[in-house]
N, C-alpha and C. Protein backbone atom coordinates (compact mmCIF):
# COMPACT_ATOMS: atom_id res chain seq x y z
N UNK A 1 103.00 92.75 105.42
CA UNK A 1 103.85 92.73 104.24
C UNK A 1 103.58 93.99 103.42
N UNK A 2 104.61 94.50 102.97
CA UNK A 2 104.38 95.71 102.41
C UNK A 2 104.59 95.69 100.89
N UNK A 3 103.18 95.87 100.08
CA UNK A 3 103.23 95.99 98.78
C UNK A 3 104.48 96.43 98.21
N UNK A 4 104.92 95.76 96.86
CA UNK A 4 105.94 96.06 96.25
C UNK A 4 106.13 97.46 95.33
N UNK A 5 104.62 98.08 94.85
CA UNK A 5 104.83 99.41 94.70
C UNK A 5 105.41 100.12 95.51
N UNK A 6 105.22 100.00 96.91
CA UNK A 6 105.67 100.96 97.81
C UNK A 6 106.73 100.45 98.22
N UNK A 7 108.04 99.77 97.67
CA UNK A 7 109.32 99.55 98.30
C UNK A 7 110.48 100.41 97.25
N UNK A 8 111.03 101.39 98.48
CA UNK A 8 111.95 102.11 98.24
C UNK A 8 110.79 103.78 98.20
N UNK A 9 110.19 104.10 98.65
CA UNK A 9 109.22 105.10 98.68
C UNK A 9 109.10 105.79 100.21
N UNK A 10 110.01 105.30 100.84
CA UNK A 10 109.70 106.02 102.53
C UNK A 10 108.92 105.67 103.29
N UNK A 11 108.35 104.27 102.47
CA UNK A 11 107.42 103.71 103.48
C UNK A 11 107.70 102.22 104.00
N UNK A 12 107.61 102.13 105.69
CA UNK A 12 107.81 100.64 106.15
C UNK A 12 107.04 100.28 106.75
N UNK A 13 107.34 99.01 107.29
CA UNK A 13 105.92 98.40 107.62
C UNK A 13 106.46 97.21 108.75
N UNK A 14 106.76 97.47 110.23
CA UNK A 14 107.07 96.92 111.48
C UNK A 14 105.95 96.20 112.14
N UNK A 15 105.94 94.69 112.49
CA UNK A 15 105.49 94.17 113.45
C UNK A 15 106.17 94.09 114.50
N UNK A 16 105.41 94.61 115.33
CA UNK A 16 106.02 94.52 116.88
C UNK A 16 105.29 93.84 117.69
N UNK A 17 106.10 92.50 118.78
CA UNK A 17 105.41 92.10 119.49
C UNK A 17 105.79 92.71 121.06
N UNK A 18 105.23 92.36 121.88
CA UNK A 18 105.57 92.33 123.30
C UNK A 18 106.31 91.75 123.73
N UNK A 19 107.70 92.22 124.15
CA UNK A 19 108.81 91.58 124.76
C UNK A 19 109.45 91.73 125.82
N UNK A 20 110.59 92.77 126.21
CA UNK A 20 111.06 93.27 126.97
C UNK A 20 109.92 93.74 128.07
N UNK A 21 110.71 93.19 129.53
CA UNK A 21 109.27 93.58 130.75
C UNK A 21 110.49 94.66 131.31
N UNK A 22 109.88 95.54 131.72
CA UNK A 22 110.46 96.61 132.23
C UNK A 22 109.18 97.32 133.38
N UNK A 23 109.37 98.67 133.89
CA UNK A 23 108.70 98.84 135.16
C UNK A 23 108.99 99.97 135.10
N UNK A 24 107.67 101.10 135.90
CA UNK A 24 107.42 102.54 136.17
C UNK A 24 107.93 102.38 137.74
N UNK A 25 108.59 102.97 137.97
CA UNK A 25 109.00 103.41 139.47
C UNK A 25 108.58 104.79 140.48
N UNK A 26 108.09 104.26 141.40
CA UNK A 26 107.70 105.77 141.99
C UNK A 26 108.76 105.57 143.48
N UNK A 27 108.93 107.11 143.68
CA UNK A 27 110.25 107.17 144.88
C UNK A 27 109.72 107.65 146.31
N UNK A 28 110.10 107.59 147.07
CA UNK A 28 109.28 108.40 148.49
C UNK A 28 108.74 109.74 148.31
N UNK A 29 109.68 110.63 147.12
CA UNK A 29 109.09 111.81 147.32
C UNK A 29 107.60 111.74 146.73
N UNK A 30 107.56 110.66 145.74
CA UNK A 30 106.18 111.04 144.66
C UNK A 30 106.97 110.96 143.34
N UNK A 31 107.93 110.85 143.28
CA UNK A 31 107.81 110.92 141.53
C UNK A 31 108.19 109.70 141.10
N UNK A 32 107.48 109.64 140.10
CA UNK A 32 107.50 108.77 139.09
C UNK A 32 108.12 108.52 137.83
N UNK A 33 108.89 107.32 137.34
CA UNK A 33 109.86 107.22 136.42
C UNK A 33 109.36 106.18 135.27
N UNK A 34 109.23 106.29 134.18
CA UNK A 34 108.80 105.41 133.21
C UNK A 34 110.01 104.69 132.69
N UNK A 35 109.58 103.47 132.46
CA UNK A 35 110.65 102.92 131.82
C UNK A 35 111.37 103.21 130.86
N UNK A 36 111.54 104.10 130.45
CA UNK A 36 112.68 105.31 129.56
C UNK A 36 113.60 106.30 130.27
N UNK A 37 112.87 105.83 131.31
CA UNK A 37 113.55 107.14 131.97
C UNK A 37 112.93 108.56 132.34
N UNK A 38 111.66 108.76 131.84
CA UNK A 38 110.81 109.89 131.56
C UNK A 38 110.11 110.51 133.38
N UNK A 39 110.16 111.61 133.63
CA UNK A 39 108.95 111.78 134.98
C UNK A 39 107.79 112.02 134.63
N UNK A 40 106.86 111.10 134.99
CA UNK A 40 105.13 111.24 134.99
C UNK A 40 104.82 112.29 135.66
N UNK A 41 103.74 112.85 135.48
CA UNK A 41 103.36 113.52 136.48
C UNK A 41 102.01 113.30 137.03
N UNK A 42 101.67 113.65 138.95
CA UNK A 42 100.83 113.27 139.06
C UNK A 42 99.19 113.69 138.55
N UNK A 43 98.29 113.22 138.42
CA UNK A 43 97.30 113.11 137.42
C UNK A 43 95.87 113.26 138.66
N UNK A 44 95.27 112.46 139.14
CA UNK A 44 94.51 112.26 140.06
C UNK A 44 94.61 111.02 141.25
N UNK A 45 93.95 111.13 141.93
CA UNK A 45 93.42 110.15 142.77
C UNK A 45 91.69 108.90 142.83
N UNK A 46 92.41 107.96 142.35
CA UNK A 46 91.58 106.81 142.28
C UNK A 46 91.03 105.93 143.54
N UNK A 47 90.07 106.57 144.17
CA UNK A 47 90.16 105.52 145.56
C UNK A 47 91.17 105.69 146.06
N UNK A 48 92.05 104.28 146.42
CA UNK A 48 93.12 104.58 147.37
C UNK A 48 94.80 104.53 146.55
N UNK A 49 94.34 104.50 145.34
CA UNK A 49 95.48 104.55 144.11
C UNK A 49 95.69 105.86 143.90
N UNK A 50 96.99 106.33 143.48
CA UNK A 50 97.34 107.59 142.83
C UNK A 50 97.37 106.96 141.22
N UNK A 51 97.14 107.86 140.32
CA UNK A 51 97.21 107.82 138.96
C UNK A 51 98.19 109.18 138.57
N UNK A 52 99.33 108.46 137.46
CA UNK A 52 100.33 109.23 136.72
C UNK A 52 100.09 109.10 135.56
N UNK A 53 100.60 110.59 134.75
CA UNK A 53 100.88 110.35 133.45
C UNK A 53 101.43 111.55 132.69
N UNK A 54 101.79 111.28 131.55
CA UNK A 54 102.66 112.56 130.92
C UNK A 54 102.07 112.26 129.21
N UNK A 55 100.84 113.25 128.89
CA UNK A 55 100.61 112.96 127.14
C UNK A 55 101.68 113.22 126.30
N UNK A 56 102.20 114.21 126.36
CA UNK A 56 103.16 114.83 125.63
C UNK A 56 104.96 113.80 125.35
N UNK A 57 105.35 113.27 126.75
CA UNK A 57 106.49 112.64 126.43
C UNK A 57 105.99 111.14 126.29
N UNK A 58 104.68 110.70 126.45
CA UNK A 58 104.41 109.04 125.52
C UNK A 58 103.98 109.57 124.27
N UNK A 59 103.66 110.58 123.77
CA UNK A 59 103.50 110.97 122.23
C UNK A 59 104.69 110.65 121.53
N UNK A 60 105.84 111.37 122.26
CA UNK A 60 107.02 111.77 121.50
C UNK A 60 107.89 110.23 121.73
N UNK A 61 107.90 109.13 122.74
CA UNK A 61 108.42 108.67 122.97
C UNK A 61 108.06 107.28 121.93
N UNK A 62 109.70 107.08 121.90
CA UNK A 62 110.29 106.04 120.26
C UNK A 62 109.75 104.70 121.02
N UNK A 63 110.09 104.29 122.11
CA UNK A 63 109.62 102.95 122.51
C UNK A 63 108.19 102.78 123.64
N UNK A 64 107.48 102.19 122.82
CA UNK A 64 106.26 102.03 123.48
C UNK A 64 105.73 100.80 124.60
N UNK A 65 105.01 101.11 125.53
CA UNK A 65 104.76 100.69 126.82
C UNK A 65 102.98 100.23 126.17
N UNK A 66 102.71 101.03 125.82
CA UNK A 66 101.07 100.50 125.68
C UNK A 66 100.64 100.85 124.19
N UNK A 67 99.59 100.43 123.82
CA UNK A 67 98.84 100.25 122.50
C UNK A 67 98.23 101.67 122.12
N UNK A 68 97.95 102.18 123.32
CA UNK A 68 97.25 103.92 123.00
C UNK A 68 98.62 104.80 123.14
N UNK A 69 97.46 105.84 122.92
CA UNK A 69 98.45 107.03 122.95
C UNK A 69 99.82 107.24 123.65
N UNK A 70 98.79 107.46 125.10
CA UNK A 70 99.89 107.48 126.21
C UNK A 70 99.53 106.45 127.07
N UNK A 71 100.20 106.33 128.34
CA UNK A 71 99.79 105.20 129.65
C UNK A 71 99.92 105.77 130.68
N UNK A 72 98.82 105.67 131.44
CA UNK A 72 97.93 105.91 132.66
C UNK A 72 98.68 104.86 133.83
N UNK A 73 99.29 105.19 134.87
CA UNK A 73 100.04 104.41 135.75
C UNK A 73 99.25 104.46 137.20
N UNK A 74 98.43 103.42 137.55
CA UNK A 74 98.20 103.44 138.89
C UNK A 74 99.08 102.65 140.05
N UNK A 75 99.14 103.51 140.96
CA UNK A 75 99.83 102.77 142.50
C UNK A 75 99.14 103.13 142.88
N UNK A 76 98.88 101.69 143.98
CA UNK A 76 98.34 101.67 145.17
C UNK A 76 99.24 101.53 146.76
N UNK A 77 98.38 102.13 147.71
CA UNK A 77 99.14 102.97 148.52
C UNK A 77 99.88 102.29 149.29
N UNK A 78 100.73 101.06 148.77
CA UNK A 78 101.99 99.95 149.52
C UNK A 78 102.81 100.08 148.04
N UNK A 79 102.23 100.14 147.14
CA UNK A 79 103.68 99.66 145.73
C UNK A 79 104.08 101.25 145.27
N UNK A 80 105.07 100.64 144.66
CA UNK A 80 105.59 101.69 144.40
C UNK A 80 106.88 100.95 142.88
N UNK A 81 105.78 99.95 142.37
CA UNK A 81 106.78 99.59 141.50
C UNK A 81 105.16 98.93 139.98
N UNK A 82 105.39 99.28 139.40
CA UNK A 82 104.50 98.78 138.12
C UNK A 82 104.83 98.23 137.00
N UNK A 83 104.52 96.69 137.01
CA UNK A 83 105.20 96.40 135.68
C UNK A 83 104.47 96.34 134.49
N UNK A 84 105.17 96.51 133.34
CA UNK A 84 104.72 96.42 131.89
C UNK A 84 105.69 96.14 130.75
N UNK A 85 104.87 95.16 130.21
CA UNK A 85 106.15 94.81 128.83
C UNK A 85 105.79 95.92 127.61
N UNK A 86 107.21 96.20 127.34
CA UNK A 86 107.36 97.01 125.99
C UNK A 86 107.11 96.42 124.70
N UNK A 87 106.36 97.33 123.48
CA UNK A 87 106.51 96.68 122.05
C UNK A 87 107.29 96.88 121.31
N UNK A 88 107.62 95.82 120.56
CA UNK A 88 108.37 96.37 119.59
C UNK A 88 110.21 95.67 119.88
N UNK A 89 111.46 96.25 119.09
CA UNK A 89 112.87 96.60 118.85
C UNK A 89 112.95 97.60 119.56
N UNK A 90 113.58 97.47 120.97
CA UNK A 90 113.83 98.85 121.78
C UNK A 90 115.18 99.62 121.39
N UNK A 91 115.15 100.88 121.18
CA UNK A 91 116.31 101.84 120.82
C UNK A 91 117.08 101.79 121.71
N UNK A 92 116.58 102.14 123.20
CA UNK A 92 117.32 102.54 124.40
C UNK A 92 117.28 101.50 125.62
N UNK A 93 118.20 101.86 126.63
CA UNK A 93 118.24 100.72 127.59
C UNK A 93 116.61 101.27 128.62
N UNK A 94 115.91 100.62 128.81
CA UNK A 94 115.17 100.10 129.90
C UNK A 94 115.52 99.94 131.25
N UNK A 95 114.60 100.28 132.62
CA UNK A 95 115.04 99.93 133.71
C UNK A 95 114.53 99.09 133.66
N UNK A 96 115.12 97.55 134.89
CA UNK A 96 114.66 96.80 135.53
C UNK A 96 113.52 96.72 136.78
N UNK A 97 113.25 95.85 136.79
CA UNK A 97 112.20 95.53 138.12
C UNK A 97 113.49 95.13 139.01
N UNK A 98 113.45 96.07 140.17
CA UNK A 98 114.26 96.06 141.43
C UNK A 98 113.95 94.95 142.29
N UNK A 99 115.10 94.52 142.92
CA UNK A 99 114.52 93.06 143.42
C UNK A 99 113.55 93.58 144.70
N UNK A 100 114.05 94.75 145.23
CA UNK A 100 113.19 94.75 146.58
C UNK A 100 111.54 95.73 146.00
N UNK A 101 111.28 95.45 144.69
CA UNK A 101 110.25 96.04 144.37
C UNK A 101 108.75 95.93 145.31
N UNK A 102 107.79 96.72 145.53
CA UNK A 102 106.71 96.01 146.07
C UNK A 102 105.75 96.29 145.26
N UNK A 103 105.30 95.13 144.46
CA UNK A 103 104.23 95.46 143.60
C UNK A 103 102.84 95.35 144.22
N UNK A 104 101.74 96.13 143.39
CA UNK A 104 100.39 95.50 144.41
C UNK A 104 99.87 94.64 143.86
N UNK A 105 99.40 93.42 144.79
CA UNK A 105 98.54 91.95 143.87
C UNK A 105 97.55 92.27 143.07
N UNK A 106 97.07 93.35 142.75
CA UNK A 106 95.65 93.84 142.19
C UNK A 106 96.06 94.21 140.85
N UNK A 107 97.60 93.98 140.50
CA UNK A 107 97.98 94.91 139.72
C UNK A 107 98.07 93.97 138.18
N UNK A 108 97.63 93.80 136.99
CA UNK A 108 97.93 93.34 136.11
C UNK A 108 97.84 93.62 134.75
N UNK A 109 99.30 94.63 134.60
CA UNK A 109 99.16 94.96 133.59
C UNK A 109 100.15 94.11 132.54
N UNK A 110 100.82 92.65 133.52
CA UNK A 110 101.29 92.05 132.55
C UNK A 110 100.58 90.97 131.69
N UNK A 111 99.21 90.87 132.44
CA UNK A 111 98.40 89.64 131.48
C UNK A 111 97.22 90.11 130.88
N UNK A 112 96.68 91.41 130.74
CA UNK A 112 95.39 91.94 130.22
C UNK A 112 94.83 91.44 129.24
N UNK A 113 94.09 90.94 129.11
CA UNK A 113 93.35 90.87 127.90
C UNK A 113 93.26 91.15 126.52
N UNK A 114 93.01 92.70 126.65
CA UNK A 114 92.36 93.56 125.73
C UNK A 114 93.72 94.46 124.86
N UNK A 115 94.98 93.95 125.17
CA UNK A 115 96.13 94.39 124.77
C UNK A 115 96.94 93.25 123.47
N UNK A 116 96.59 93.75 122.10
CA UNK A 116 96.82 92.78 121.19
C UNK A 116 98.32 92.44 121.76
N UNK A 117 98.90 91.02 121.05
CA UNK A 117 100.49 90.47 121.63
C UNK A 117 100.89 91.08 120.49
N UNK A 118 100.47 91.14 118.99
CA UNK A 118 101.11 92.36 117.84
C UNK A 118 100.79 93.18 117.37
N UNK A 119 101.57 93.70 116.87
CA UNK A 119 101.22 95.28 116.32
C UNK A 119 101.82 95.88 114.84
N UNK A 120 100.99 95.82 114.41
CA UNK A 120 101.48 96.41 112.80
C UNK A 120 101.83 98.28 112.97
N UNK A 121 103.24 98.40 112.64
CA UNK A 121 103.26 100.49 112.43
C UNK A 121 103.84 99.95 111.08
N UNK A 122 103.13 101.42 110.58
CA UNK A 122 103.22 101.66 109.45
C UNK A 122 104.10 103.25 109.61
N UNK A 123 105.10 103.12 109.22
CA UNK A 123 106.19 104.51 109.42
C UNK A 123 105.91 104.91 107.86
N UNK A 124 105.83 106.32 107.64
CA UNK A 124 105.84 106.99 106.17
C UNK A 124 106.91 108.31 106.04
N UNK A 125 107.77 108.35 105.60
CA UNK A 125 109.10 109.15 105.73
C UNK A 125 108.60 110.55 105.16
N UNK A 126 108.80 111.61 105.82
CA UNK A 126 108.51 112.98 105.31
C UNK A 126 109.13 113.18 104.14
N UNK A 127 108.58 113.83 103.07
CA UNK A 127 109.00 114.18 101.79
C UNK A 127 108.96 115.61 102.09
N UNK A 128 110.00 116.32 102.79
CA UNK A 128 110.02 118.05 103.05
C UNK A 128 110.17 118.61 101.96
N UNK A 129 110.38 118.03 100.33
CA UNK A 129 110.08 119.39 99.69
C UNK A 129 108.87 119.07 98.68
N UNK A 130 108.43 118.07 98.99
CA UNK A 130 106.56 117.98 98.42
C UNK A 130 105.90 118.89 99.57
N UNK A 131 106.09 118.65 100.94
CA UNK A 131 105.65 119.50 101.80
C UNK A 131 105.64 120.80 101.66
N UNK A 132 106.79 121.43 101.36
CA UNK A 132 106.91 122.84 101.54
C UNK A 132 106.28 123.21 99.95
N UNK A 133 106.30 122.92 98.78
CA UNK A 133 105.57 122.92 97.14
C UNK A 133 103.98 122.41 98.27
N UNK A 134 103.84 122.20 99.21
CA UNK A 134 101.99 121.69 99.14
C UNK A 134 102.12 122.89 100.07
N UNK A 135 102.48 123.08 100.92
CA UNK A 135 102.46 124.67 101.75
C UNK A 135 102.23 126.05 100.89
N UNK A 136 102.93 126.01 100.05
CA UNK A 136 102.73 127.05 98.92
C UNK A 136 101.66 127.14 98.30
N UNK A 137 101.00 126.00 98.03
CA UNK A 137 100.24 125.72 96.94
C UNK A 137 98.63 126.26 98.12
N UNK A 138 98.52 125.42 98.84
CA UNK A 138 97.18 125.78 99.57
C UNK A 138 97.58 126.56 101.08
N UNK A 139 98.65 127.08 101.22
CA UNK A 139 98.71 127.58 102.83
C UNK A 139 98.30 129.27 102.88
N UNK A 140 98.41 129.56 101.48
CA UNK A 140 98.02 131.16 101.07
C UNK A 140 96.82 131.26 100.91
N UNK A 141 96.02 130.90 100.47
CA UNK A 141 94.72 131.16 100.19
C UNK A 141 94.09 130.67 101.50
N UNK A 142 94.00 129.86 102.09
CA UNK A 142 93.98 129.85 103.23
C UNK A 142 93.87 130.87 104.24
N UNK A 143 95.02 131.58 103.83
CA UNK A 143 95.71 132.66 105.32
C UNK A 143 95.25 133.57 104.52
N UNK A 144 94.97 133.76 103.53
CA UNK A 144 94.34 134.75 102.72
C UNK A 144 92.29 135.03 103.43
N UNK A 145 91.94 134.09 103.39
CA UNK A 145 90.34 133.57 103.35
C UNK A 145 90.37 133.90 105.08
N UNK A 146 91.14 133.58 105.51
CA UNK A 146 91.29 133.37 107.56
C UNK A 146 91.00 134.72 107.84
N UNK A 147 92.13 135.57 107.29
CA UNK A 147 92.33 137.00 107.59
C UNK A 147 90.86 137.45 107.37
N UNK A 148 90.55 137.62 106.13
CA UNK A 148 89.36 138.14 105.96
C UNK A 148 88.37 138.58 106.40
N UNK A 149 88.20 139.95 106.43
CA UNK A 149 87.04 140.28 107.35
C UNK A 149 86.61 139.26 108.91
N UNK A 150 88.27 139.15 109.31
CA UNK A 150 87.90 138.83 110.55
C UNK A 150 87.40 137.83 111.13
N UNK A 151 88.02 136.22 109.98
CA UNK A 151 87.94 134.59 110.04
C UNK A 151 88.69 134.22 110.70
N UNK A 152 89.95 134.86 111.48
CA UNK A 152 91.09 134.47 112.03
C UNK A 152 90.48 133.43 113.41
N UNK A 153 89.38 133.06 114.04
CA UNK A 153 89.06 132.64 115.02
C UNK A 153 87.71 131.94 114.37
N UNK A 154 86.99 131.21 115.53
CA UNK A 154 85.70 130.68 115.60
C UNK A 154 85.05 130.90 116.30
N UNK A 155 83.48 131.35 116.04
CA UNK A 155 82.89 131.31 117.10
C UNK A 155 81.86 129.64 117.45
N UNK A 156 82.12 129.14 116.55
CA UNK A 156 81.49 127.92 117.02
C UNK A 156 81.76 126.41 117.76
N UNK A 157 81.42 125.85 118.36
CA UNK A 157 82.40 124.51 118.59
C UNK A 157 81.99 123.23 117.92
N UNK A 158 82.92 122.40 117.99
CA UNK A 158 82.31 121.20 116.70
C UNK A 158 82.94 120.84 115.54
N UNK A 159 83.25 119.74 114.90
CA UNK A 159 83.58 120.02 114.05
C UNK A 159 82.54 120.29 112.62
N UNK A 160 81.16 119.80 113.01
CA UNK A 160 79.88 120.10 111.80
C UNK A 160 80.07 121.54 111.74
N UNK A 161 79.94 122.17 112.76
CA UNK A 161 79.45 123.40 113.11
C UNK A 161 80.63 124.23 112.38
N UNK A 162 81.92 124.02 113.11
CA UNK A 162 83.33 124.96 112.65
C UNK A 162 83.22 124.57 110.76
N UNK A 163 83.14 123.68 110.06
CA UNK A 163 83.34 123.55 108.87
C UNK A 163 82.39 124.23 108.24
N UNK A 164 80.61 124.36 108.80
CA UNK A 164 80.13 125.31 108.41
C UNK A 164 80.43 127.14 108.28
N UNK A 165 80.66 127.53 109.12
CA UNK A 165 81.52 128.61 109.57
C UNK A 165 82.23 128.54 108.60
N UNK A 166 83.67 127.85 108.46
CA UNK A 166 84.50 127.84 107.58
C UNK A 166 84.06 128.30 106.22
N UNK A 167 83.07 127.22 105.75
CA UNK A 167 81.93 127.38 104.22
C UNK A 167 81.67 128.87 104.21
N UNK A 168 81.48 129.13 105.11
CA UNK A 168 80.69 130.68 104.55
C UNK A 168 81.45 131.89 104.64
N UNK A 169 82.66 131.87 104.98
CA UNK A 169 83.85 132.52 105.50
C UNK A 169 84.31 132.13 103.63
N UNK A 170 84.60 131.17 103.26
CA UNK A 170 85.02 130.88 101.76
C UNK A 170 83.91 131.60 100.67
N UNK A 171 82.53 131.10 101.18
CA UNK A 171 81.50 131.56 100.08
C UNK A 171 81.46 133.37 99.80
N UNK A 172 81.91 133.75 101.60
CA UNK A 172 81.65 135.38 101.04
C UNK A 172 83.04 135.74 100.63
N UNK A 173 84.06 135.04 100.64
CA UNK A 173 85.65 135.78 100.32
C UNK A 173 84.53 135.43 98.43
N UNK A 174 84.68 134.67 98.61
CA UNK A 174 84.37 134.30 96.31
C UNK A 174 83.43 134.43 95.97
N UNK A 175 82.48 135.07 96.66
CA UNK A 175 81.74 136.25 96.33
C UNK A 175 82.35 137.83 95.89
N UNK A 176 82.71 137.96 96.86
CA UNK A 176 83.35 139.44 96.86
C UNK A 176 84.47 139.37 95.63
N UNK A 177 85.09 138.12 95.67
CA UNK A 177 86.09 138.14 94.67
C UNK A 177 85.18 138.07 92.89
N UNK A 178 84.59 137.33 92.89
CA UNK A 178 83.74 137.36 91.91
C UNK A 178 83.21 138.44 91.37
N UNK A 179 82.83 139.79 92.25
CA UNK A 179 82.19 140.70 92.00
C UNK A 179 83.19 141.33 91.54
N UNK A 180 83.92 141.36 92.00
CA UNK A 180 85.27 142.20 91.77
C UNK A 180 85.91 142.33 90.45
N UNK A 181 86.10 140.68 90.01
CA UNK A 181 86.58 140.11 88.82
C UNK A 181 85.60 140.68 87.42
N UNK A 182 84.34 140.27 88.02
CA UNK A 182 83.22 139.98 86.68
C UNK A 182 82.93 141.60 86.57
N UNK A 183 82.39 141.95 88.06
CA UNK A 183 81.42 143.33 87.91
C UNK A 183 80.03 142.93 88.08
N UNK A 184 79.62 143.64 88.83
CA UNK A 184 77.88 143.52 89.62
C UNK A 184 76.88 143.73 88.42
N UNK A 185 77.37 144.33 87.05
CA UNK A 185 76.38 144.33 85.95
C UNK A 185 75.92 142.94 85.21
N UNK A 186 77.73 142.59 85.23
CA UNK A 186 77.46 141.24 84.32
C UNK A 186 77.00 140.12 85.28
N UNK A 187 77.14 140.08 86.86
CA UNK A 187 76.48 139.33 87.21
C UNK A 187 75.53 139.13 87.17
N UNK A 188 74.54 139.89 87.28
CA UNK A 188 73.24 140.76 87.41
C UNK A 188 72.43 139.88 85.96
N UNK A 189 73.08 140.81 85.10
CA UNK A 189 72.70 140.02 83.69
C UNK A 189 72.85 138.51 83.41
N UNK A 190 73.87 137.95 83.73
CA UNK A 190 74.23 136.30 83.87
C UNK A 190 72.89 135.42 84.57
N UNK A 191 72.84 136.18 85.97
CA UNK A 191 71.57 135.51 86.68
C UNK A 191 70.23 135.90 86.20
């Protein structure tokens, strides 16, 4: 339920359960079709299973198949058909499970466990001209501090590590700026 401050503000608030069963299809050549319609691509080899997947079009994609990000599709080496129910109000039409499908008995991704039956999204509507007034506001000093004597990159990995880096990339830009502003006498004297 979505607080009454936040109604009429760009923000909603969808439960989705598991409904519509639909199915990934793979063809003689190898490719693979998600129930949108999308081609997987192949990924690795599991034992005697092939594994598919595509991060980029389950990111982008409006109707969802699984609880994570994206979904990981195994066949094993007789099926060539995988089923899974979708969440949610589907936008678009869905394929069917083909009658001459051959699924493998090992396969169950319609009764898992560990896959809640609902799902709370919380959608928040872009406000593009608070965005572009917050771009202005901190995207310069920023690209200002980056440039600087040669911050444009990292040499560290991490995120402890990169934010340190970062810190001292800021401390010597407002240093230098400080000196600049005040003058190395009056600092001098201040400290």
């Amino acid at each position: 339920m979505l607080p009454k401050i936040y109604e009429g503000t760009g923000i909603s608030v969808e439960v989705q359960t598991k409904g519509a069963i639909s199915c990934f299809l793979r063809d003689e050549d190898g490719h693979v079709i998600c129930p949108m319609g999308h081609e997987l691509r192949y990924s690795r080899k599991r034992g005697k299973c092939l594994i598919y997947k595509d991060r980029e079009r389950c990111r982008a994609c409006t109707d969802k198949c699984t609880n994570a990000e994206w979904k990981e599709v195994s066949f094993g080496p007789e099926s060539n058909c995988v089923p899974v129910k979708m969440f949610g109000v589907l936008t678009g039409p869905v394929q069917k499970i083909p009658p001459d499908a051959r699924i493998s008995p090992s396969n169950h991704t319609l009764d898992t466990g560990h896959v809640p039956k609902k799902k709370v999204v919380l959608r928040i509507q872009d406000d593009k001209e608070k965005l572009k007034q917050r771009m202005c506001l901190s995207e310069h000093p920023f690209g200002t501090v980056k440039w600087y004597r040669g911050a444009h990159y990292l040499l560290c990995k991490g995120k402890i590590k990169a934010a340190a880096e970062l810190g001292l990339s800021f401390l010597a830009y407002n240093m230098t700026r400080a000196i600049n502003l005040v003058g190395v006498k009056a600092l001098i004297e201040a400290m």
